[in-house]
Protein backbone atom coordinates (compact mmCIF):
# COMPACT_ATOMS: atom_id res chain seq x y z
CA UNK A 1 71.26 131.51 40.57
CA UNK A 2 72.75 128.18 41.82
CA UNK A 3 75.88 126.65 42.06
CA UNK A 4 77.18 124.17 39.11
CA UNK A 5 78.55 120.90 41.43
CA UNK A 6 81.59 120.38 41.21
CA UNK A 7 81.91 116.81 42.98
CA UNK A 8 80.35 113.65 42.46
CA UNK A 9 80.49 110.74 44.66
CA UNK A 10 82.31 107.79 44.45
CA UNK A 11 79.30 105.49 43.56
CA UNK A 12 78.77 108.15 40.87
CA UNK A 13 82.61 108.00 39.21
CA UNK A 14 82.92 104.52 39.67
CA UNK A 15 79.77 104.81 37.40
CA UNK A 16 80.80 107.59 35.16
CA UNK A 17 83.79 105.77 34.73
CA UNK A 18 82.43 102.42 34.60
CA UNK A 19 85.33 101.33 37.46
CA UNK A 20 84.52 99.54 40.47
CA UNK A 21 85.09 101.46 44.01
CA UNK A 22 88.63 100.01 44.47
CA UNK A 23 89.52 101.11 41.15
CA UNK A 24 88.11 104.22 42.07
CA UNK A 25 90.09 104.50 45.24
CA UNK A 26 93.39 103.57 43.41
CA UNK A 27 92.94 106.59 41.24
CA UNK A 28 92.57 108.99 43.94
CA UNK A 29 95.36 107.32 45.58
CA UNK A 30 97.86 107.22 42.43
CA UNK A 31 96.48 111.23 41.56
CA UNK A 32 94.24 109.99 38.46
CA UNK A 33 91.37 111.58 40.38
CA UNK A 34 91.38 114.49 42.99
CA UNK A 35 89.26 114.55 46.44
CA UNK A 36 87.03 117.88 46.34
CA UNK A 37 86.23 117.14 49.83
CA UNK A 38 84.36 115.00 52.27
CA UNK A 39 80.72 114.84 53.72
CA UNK A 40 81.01 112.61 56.66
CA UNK A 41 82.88 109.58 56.04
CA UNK A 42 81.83 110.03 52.45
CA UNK A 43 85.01 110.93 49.85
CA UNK A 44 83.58 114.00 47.28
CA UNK A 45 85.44 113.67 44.21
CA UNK A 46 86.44 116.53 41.81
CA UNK A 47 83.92 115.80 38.76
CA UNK A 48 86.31 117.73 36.47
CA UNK A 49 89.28 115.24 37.22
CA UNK A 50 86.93 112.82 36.78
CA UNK A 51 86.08 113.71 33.10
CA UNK A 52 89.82 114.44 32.42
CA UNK A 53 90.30 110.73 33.15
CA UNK A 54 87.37 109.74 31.24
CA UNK A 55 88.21 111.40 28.03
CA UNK A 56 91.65 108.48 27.88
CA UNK A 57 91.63 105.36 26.57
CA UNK A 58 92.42 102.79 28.73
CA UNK A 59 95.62 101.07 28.87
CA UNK A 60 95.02 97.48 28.45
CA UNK A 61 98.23 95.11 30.14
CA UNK A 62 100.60 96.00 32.15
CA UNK A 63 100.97 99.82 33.34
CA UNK A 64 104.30 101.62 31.61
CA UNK A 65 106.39 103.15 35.03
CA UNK A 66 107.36 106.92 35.00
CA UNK A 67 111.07 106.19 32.63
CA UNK A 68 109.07 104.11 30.73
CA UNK A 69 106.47 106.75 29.99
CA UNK A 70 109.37 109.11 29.47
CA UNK A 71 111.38 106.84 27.43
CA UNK A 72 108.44 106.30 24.99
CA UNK A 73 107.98 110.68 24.28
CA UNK A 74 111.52 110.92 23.94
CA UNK A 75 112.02 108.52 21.26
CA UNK A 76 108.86 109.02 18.82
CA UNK A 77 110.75 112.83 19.22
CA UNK A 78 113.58 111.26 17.36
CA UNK A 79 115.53 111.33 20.60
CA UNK A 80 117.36 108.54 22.68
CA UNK A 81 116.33 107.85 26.28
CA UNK A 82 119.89 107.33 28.09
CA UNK A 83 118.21 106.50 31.24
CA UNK A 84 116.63 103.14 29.83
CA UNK A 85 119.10 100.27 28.11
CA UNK A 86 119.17 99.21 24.95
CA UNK A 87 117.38 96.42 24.99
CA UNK A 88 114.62 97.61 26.56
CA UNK A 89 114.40 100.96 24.01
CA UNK A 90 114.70 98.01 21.41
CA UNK A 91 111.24 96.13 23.32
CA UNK A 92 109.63 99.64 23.38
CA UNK A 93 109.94 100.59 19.84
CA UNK A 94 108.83 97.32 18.97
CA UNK A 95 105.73 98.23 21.12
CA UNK A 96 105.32 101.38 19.65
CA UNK A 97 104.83 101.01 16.45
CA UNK A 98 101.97 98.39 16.94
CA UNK A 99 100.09 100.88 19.03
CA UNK A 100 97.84 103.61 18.47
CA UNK A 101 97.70 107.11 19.38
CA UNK A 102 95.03 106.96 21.88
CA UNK A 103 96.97 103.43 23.32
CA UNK A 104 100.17 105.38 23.22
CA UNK A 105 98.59 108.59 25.18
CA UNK A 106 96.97 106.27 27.86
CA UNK A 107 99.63 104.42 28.11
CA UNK A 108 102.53 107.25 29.18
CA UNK A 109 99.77 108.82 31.28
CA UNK A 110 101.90 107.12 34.03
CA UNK A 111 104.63 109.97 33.36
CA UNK A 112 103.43 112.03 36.71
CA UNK A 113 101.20 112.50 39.12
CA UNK A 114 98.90 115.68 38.81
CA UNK A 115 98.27 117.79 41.93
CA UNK A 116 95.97 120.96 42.21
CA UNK A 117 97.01 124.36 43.74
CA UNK A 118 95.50 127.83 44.88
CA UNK A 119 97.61 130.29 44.83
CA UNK A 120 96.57 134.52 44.79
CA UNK A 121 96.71 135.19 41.26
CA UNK A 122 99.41 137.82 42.01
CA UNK A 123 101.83 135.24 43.02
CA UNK A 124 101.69 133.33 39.64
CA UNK A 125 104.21 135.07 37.83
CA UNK A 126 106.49 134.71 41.36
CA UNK A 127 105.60 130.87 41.55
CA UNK A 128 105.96 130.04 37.47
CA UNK A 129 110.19 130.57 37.94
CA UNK A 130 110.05 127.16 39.03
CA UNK A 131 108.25 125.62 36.79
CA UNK A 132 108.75 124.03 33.59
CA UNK A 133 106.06 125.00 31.75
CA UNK A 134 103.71 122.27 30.03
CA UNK A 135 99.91 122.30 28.83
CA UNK A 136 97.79 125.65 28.26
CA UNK A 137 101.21 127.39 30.19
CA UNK A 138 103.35 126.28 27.82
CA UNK A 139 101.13 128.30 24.82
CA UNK A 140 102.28 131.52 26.72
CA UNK A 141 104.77 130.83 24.37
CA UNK A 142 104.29 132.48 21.35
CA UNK A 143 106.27 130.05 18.74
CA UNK A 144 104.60 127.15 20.72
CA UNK A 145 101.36 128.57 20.45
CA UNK A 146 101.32 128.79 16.61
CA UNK A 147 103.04 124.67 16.56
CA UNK A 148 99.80 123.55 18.14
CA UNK A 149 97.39 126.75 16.40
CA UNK A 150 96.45 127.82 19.09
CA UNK A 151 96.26 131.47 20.74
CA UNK A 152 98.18 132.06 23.80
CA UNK A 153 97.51 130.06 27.26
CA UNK A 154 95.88 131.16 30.21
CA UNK A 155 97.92 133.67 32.24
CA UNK A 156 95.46 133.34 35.28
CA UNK A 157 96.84 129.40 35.83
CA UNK A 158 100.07 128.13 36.44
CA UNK A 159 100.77 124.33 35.07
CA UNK A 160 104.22 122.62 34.85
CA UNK A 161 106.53 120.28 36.11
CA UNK A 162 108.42 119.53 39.03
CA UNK A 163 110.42 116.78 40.18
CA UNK A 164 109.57 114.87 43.86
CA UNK A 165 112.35 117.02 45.50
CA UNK A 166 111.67 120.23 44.65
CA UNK A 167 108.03 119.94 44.76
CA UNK A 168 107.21 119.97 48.72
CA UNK A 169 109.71 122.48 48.92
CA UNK A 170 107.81 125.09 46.34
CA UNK A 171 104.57 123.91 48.03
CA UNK A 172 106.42 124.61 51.17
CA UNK A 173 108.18 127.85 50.45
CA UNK A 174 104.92 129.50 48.44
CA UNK A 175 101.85 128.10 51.42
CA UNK A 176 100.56 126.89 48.60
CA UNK A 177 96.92 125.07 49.44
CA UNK A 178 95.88 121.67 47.79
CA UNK A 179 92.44 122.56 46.14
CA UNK A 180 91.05 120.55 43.31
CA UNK A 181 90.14 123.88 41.39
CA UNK A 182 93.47 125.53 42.03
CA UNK A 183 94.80 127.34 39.69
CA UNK A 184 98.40 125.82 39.97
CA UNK A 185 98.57 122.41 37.81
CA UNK A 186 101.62 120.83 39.51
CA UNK A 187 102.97 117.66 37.46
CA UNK A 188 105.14 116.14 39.29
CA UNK A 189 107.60 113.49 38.26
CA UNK A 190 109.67 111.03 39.67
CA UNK A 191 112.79 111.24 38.06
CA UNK A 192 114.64 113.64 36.24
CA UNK A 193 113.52 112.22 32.85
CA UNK A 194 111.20 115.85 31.99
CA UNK A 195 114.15 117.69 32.31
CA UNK A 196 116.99 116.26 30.01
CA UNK A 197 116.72 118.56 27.38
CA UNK A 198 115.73 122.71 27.74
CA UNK A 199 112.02 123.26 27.13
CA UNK A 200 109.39 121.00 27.68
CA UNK A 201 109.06 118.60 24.67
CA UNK A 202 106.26 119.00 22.31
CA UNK A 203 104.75 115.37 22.98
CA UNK A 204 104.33 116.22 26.89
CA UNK A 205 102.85 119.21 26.11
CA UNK A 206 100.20 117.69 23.70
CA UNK A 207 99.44 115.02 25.80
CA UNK A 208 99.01 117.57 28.90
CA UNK A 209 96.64 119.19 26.61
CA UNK A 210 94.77 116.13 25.94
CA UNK A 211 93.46 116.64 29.41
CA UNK A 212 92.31 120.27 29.34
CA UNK A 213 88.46 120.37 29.61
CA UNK A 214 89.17 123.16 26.87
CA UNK A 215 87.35 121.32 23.51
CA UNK A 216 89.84 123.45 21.13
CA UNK A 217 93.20 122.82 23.71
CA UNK A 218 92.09 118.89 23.96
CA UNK A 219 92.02 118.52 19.89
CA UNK A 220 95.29 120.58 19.25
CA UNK A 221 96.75 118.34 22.32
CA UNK A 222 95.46 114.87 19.96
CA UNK A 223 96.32 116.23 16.56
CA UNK A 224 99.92 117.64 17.65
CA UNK A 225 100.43 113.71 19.55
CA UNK A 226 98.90 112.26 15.95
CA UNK A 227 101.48 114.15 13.89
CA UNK A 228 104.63 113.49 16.03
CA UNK A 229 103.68 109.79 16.79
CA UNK A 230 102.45 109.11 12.78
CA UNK A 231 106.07 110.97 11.66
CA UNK A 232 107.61 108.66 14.03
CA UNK A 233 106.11 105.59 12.53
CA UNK A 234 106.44 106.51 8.96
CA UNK A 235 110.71 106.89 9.65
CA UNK A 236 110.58 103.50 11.30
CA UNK A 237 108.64 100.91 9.63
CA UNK A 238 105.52 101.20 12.12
């Protein structure tokens, strides 16, 4: 029986993606895409990161920073995002509510950078106390499962945040092993702006989702975004 690939080659994103091969090599650089390997001099790239970042709209203008990103799910949650002034929450609503959902979901893609972990599977459970939990984790959540209709996560990955501090230390203190199949989704963010409030909020999470190769995960991800951000909207003139 043989293999399913798993990598393409650059010349093959850049034309999956339709990017050229700088744009290509900024992705893998910011995290957007993940290296599966090399042959040679050649860069293999993981094909499944490569259809994650597909499946987004891109972001057309300027690129929204990390507390921007941040600032932007926090307030169509009805929150306010301390860590940004008020006239620039002013500017972003203002943005807001002339974008769409798919604009809005590109745009705070900015909000981390995505590594890949292996890990045994035994030493998930050990490894998931220091995480907060986000995407198909997060479902292992009973009342979050039912918000998005959805059945419970996967309990054989890990995926979550952590911030730029305590993320070299977990990889560190748990020999974790960069692999672009891992089954430890590590969002890392630069800031402290995912962990204001307890829990992780429900916009992260459905965005998160809205890059799960998982058909049913990637529509409750864009319907649960569609509700919050349309709720949003409807309160504030949008």
């Amino acid at each position: 029986m043989s293999m399913v690939q798993t990598w393409v080659t650059t010349e093959e994103a850049a034309e999956e993606l339709k990017a050229t091969r700088p744009m290509v090599h900024k992705l893998l650089k910011n995290g957007s895409l993940l290296v599966a390997g090399r042959a040679g001099r050649s860069i293999l790239i993981d094909s499944a990161s490569v259809q994650r970042y597909k499946n987004r709209r891109p972001l057309k203008g300027r690129s929204w920073n990390a507390a921007t990103a941040w600032a932007a799910l926090k307030i169509i949650e009805g929150g306010t995002p301390r860590w940004i002034d008020a006239t620039s929450r002013y500017r972003l609503k203002q943005r807001l509510k002339i974008m769409d959902t798919a604009e809005l979901a590109a745009a705070v893609g900015t909000k981390d950078q995505v590594k890949r972990y292996r890990i045994a599977p035994a030493g998930i459970p050990r490894a998931a106390d220091y995480f907060l939990p986000t995407g198909t984790t997060a479902l292992n959540d009973s009342v979050i499962a039912d918000r998005f209709g959805l059945a419970a996560g996967r309990t054989d990955v890990l995926e979550g945040y952590l911030d730029t501090v305590r993320a070299p230390m977990i990889v560190n203190g748990l020999s974790l092993v960069e692999d672009p199949g891992g089954n430890i989704i590590m969002h890392i963010v630069d800031g402290g702006y995912a962990f204001e409030d307890p829990g992780t909020p429900n916009a992260a999470i459905a965005v998160d989702l809205m890059e799960s190769l998982n058909s049913r995960e990637r529509a409750a991800g864009e319907n649960m975004l569609e509700k919050i951000f349309t709720r949003w909207k409807e309160a504030n003139g949008g």
